[in-house]
Protein backbone atom coordinates (compact mmCIF):
# COMPACT_ATOMS: atom_id res chain seq x y z
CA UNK A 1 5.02 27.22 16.07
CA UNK A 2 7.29 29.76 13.94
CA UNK A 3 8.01 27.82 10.58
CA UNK A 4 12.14 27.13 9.85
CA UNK A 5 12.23 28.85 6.52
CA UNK A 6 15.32 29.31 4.46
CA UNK A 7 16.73 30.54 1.03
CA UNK A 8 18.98 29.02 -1.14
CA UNK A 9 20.17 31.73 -3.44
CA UNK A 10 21.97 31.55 -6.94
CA UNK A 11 22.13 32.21 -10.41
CA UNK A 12 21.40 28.39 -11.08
CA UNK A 13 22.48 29.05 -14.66
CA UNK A 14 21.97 26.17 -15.47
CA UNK A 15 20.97 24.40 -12.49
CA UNK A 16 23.36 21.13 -11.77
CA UNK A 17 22.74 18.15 -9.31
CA UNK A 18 25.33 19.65 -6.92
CA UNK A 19 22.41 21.79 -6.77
CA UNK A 20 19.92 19.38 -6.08
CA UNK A 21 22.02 17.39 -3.79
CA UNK A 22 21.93 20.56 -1.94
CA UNK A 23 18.27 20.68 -1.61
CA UNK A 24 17.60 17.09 -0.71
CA UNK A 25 20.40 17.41 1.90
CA UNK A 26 18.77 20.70 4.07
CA UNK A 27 15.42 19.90 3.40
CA UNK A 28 15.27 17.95 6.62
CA UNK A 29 16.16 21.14 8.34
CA UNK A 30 13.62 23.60 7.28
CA UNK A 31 9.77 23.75 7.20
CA UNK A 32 10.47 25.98 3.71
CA UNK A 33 13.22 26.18 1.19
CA UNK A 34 13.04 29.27 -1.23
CA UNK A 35 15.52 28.33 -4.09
CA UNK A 36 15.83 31.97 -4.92
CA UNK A 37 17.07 32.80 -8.33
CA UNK A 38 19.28 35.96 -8.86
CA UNK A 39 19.12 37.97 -11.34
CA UNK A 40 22.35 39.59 -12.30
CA UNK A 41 22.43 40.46 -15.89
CA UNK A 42 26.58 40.76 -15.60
CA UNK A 43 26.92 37.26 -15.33
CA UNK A 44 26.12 36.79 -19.14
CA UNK A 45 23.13 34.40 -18.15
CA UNK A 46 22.10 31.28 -20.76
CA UNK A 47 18.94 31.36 -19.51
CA UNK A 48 16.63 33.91 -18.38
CA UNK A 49 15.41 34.48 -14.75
CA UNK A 50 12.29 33.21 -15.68
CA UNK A 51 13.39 30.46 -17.74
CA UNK A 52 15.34 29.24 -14.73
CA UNK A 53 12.61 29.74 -12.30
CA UNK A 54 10.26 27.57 -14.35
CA UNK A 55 13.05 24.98 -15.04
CA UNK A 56 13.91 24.21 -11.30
CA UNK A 57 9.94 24.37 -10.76
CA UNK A 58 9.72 21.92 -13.20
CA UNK A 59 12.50 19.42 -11.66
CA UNK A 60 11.05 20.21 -7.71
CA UNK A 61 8.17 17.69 -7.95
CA UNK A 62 10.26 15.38 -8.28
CA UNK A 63 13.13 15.50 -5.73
CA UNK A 64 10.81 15.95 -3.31
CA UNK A 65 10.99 17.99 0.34
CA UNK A 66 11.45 15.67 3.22
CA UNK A 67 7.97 16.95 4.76
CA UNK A 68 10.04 20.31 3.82
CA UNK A 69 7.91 22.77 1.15
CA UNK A 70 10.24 23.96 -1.99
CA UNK A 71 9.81 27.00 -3.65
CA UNK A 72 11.10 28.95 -6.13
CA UNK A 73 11.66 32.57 -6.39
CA UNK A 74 13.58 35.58 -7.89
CA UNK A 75 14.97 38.49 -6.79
CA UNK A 76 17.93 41.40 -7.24
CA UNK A 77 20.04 43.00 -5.12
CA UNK A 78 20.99 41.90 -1.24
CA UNK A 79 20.59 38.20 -0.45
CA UNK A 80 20.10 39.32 3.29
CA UNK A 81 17.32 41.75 2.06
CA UNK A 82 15.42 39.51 0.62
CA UNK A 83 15.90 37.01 3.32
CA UNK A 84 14.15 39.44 5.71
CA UNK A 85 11.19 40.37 3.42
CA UNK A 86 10.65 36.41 3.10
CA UNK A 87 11.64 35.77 6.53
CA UNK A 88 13.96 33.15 6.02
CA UNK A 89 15.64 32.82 9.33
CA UNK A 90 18.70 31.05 7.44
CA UNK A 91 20.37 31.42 4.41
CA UNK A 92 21.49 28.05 3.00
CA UNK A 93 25.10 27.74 0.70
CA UNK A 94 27.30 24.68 -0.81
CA UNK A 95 31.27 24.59 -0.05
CA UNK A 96 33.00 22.89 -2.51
CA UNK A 97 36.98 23.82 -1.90
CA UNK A 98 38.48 25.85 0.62
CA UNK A 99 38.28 28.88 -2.43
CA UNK A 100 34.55 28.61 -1.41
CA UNK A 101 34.85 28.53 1.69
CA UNK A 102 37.06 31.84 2.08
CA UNK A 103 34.37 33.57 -0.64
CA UNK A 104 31.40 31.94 1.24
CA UNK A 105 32.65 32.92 5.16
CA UNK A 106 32.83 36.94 3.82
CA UNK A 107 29.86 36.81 2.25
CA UNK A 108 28.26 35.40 5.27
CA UNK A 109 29.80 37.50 7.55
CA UNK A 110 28.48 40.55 5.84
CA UNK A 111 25.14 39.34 5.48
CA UNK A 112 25.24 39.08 9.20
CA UNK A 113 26.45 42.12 9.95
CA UNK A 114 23.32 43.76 7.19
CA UNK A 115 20.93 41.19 9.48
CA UNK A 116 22.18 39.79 12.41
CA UNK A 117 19.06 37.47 12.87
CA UNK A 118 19.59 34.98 9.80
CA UNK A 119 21.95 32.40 9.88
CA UNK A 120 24.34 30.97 7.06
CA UNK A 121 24.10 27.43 7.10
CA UNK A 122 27.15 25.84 5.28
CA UNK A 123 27.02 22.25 3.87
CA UNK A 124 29.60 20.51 2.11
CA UNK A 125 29.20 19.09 -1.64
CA UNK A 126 28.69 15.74 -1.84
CA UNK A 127 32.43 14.31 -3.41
CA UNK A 128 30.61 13.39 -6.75
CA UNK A 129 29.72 17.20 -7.12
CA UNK A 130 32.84 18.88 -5.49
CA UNK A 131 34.25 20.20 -8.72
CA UNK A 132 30.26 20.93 -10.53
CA UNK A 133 29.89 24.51 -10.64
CA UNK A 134 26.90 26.14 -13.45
CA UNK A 135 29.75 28.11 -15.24
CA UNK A 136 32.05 24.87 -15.57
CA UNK A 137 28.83 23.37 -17.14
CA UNK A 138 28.08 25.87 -19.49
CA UNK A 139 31.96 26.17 -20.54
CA UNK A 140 32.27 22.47 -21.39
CA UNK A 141 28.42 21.92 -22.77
CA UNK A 142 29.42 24.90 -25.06
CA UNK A 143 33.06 23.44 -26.38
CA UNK A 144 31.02 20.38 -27.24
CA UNK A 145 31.63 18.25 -23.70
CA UNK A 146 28.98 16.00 -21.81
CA UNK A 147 27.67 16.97 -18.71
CA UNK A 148 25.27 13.84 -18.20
CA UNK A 149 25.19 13.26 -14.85
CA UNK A 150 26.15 16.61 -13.74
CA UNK A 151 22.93 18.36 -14.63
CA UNK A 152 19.38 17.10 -14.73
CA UNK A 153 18.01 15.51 -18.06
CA UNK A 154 15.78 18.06 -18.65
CA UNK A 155 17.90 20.82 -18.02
CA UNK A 156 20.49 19.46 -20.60
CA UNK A 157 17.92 19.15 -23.10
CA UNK A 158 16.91 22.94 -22.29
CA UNK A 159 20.50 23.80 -22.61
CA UNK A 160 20.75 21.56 -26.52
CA UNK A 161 17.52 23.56 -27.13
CA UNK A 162 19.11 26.83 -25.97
CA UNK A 163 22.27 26.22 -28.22
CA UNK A 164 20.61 24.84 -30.88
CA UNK A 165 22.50 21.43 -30.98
């Protein structure tokens, strides 16, 4: 039997429980989830690729899979690339707002046009997450807001340790 694999790609800087809630949620889905961590330098990053990598690995444990396998992973460039050299047969993203969605429907659409045999499967934030985003979680941790909650523990600790605070 072929094994359901898919990727979850992102920056994940930092990673948030609208994340997670992500995870959890498609894990009964899939066989395999690869939580694949971009690495785009423009983004002004908090935390390195591998610091992020090893962060989520940390936090994996203890989410759990659903009988579903989590890993994490890195990569650059095309999302539909590396979906075909891990064959992923689906490529899993979180709507928030309609804004997503109209961001989230191109970027799928192209992605199937670049490989027509991998899905986008599209699930809808849970309401308690609808407005989380990493860079709203960086902006207010770095004015001096709380994000408890909104990130895991030990990712807001990283980010006091990152910051110095």
């Amino acid at each position: 039997m072929k094994t359901r694999r898919a990727i979850f790609p992102g920056s994940f800087d930092p990673l948030t429980n609208g994340h997670l809630d992500i995870i959890k949620r498609s894990s009964p889905l899939f066989d395999e989830i690869i939580i694949a961590v971009l690495n785009n330098p423009d983004k002004n990053p908090m935390f390195s690729v591998e610091e992020r990598c090893e962060m989520i690995a940390d936090i994996l444990p203890a989410i759990g899979g659903n009988g579903c396998k989590l890993v994490v992973d890195s990569f650059s460039g095309l999302t539909a690339d590396f979906a075909l050299e891990k064959n992923a047969g689906a490529i899993v993203r979180g709507i928030r707002a309609v804004s997503d969605y109209e961001y989230e429907l191109r970027m799928a659409l192209m992605n199937r046009r670049l490989q027509p045999d991998i899905e986008t499967v599209f699930l809808m934030a849970a309401e308690e997450y609808s407005y989380v985003s990493s860079a709203l979680m960086k902006q207010v941790f770095t004015l001096g807001g709380r994000v408890e909650g909104l990130v895991p523990e030990s990712i807001e600790r990283k980010m006091r340790e990152k910051l110095g605070t």
